[in-house]
C-alpha atoms as a PDB file:
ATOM      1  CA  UNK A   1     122.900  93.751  86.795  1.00  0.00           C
ATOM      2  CA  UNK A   2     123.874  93.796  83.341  1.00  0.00           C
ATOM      3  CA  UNK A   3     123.348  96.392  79.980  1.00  0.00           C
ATOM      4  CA  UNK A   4     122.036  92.978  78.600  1.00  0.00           C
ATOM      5  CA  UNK A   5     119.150  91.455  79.968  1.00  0.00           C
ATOM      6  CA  UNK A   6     120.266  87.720  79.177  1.00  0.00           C
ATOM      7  CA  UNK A   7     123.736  88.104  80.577  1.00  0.00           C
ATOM      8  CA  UNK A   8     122.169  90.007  83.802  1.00  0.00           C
ATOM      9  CA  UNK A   9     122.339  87.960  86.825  1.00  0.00           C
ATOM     10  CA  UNK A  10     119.798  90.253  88.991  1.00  0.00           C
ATOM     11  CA  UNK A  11     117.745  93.253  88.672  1.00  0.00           C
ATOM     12  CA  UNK A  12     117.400  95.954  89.852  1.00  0.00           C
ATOM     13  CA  UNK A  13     113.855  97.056  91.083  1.00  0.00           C
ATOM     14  CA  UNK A  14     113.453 100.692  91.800  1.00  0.00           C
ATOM     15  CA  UNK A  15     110.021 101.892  93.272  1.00  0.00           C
ATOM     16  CA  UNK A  16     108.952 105.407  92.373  1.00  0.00           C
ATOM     17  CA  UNK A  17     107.091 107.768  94.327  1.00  0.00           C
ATOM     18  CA  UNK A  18     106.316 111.340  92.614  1.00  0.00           C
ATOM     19  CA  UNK A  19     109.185 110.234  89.724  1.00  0.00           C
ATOM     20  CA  UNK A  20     111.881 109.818  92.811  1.00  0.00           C
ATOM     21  CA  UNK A  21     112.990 106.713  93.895  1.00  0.00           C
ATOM     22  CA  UNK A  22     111.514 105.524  97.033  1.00  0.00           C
ATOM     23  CA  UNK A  23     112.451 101.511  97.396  1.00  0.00           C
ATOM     24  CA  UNK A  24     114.976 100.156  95.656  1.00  0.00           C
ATOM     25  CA  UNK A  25     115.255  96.102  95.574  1.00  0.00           C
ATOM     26  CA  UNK A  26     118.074  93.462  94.191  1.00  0.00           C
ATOM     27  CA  UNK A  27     116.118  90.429  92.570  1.00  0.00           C
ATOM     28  CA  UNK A  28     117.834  87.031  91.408  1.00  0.00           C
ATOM     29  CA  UNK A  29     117.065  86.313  88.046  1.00  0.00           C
ATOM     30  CA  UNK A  30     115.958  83.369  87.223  1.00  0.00           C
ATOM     31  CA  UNK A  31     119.247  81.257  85.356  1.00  0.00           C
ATOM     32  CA  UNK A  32     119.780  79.277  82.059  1.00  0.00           C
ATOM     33  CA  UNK A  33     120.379  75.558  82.533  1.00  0.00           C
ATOM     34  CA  UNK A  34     122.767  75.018  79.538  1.00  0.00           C
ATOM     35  CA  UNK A  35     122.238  71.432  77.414  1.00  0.00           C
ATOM     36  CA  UNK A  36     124.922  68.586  77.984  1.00  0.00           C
ATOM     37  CA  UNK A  37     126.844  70.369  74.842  1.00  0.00           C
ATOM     38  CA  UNK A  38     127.182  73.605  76.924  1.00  0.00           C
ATOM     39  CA  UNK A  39     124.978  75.793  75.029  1.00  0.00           C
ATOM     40  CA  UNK A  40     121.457  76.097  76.253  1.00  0.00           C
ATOM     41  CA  UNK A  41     118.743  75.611  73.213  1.00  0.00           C
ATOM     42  CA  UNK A  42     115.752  77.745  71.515  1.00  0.00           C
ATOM     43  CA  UNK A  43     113.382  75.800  73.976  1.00  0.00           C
ATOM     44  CA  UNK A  44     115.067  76.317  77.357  1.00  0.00           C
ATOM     45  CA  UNK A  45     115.858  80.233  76.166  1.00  0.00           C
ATOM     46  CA  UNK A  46     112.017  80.460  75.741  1.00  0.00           C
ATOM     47  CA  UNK A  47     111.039  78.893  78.826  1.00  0.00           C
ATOM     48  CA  UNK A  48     114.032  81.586  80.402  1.00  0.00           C
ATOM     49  CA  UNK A  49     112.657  84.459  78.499  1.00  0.00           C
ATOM     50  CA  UNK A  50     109.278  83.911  79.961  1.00  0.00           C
ATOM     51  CA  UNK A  51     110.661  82.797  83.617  1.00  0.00           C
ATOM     52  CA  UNK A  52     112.135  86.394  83.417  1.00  0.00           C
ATOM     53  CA  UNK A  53     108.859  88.283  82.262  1.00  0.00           C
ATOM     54  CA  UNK A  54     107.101  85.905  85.436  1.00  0.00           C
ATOM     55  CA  UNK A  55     109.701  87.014  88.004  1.00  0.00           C
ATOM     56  CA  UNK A  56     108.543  90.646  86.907  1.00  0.00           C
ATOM     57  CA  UNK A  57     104.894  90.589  87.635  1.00  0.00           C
ATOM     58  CA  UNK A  58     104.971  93.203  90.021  1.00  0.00           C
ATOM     59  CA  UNK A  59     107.081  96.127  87.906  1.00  0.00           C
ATOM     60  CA  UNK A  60     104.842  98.548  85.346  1.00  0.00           C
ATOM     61  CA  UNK A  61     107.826  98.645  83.250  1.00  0.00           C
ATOM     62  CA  UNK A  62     111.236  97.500  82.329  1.00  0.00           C
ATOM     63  CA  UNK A  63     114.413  99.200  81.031  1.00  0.00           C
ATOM     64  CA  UNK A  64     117.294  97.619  79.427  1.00  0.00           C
ATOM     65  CA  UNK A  65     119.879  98.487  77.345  1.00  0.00           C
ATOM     66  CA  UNK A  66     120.069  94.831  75.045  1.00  0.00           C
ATOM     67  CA  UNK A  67     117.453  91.923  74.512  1.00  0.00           C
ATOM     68  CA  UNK A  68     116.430  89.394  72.174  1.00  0.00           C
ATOM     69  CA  UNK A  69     113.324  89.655  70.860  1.00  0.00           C
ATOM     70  CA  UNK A  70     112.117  86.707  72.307  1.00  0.00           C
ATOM     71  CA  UNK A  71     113.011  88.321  75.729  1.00  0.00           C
ATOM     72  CA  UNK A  72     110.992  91.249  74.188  1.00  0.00           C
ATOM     73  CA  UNK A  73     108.597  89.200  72.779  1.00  0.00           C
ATOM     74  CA  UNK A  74     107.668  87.678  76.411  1.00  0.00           C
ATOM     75  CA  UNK A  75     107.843  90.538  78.676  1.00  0.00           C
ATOM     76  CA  UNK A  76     105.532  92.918  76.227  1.00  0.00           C
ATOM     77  CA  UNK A  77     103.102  90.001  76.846  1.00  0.00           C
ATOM     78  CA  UNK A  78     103.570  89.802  80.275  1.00  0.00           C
ATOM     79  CA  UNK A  79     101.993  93.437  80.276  1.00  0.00           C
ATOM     80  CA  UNK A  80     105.111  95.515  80.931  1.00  0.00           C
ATOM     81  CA  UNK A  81     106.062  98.757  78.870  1.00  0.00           C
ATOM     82  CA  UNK A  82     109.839  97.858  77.779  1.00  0.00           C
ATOM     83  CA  UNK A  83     112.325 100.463  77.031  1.00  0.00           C
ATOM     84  CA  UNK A  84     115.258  99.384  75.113  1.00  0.00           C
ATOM     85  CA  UNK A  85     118.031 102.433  76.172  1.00  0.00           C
ATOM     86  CA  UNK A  86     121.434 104.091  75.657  1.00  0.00           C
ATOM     87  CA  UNK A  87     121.751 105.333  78.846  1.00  0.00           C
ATOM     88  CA  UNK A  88     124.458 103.267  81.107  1.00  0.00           C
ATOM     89  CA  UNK A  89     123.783 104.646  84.699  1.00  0.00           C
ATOM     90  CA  UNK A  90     120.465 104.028  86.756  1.00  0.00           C
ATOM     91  CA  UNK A  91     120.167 107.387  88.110  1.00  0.00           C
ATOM     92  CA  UNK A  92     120.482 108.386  84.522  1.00  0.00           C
ATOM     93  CA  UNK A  93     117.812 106.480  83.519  1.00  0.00           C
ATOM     94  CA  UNK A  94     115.394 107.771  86.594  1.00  0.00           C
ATOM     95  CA  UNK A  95     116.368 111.375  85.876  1.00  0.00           C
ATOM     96  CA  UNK A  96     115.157 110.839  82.367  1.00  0.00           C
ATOM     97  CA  UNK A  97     111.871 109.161  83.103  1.00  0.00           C
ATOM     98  CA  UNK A  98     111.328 111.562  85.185  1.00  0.00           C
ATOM     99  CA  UNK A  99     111.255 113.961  83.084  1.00  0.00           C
ATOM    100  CA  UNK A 100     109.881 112.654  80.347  1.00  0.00           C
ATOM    101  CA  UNK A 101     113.311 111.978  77.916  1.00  0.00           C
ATOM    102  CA  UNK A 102     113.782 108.574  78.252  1.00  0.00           C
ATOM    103  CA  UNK A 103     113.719 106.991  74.415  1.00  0.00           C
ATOM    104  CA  UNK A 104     112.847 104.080  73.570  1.00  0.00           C
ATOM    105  CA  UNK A 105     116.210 102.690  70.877  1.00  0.00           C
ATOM    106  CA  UNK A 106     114.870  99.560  69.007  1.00  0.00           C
ATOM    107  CA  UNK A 107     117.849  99.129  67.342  1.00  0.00           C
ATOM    108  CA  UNK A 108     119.064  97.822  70.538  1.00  0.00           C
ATOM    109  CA  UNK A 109     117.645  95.117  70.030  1.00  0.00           C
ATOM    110  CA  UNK A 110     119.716  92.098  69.495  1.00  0.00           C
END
């Protein structure tokens, strides 16, 4: 788990019930394969960005606190609402959501 999505190595999946948290579930996300010069290129980081958004099919929404807007980009398509936030702590985040305060920052975006 990560503030960054692309430096996030799972996620956290958090099943509400009457805005309290009633499952709660570690995923693996899925990993960048880096190019023989050791940094990965535009094409693998799409195919990533859209490996993520796949490996997501069964959340309504996802908060983060950085992306790319690639990573944006892809899991907007995907269907999900995507909340870009300040908020550090996941019980932070569910308090908020809960009751109705959690803001969407866009200039989070990276």
């Amino acid at each position: 788990m990560s503030q960054d999505l692309a430096s996030a190595k799972f996620f956290l999946i958090i099943t509400l019930a009457k805005s309290r948290p009633s499952e709660r579930e570690l995923r693996l996300k899925p990993r960048r394969v880096a190019s023989p010069c050791g940094t990965a290129d535009w094409d693998r980081a799409d195919r990533l960005s859209k490996e993520i958004a796949d490996s997501l099919t069964d959340c309504q929404m996802v908060v983060v606190g950085r992306m790319s807007s690639k990573e944006l980009e892809n899991v907007i398509a995907s269907g999900k609402r995507t909340i870009l936030t300040d908020l550090v702590q996941v019980d932070d985040v569910i308090e908020a959501l809960a009751k109705g305060l959690l803001n969407h920052h866009p200039e989070r975006l990276k």
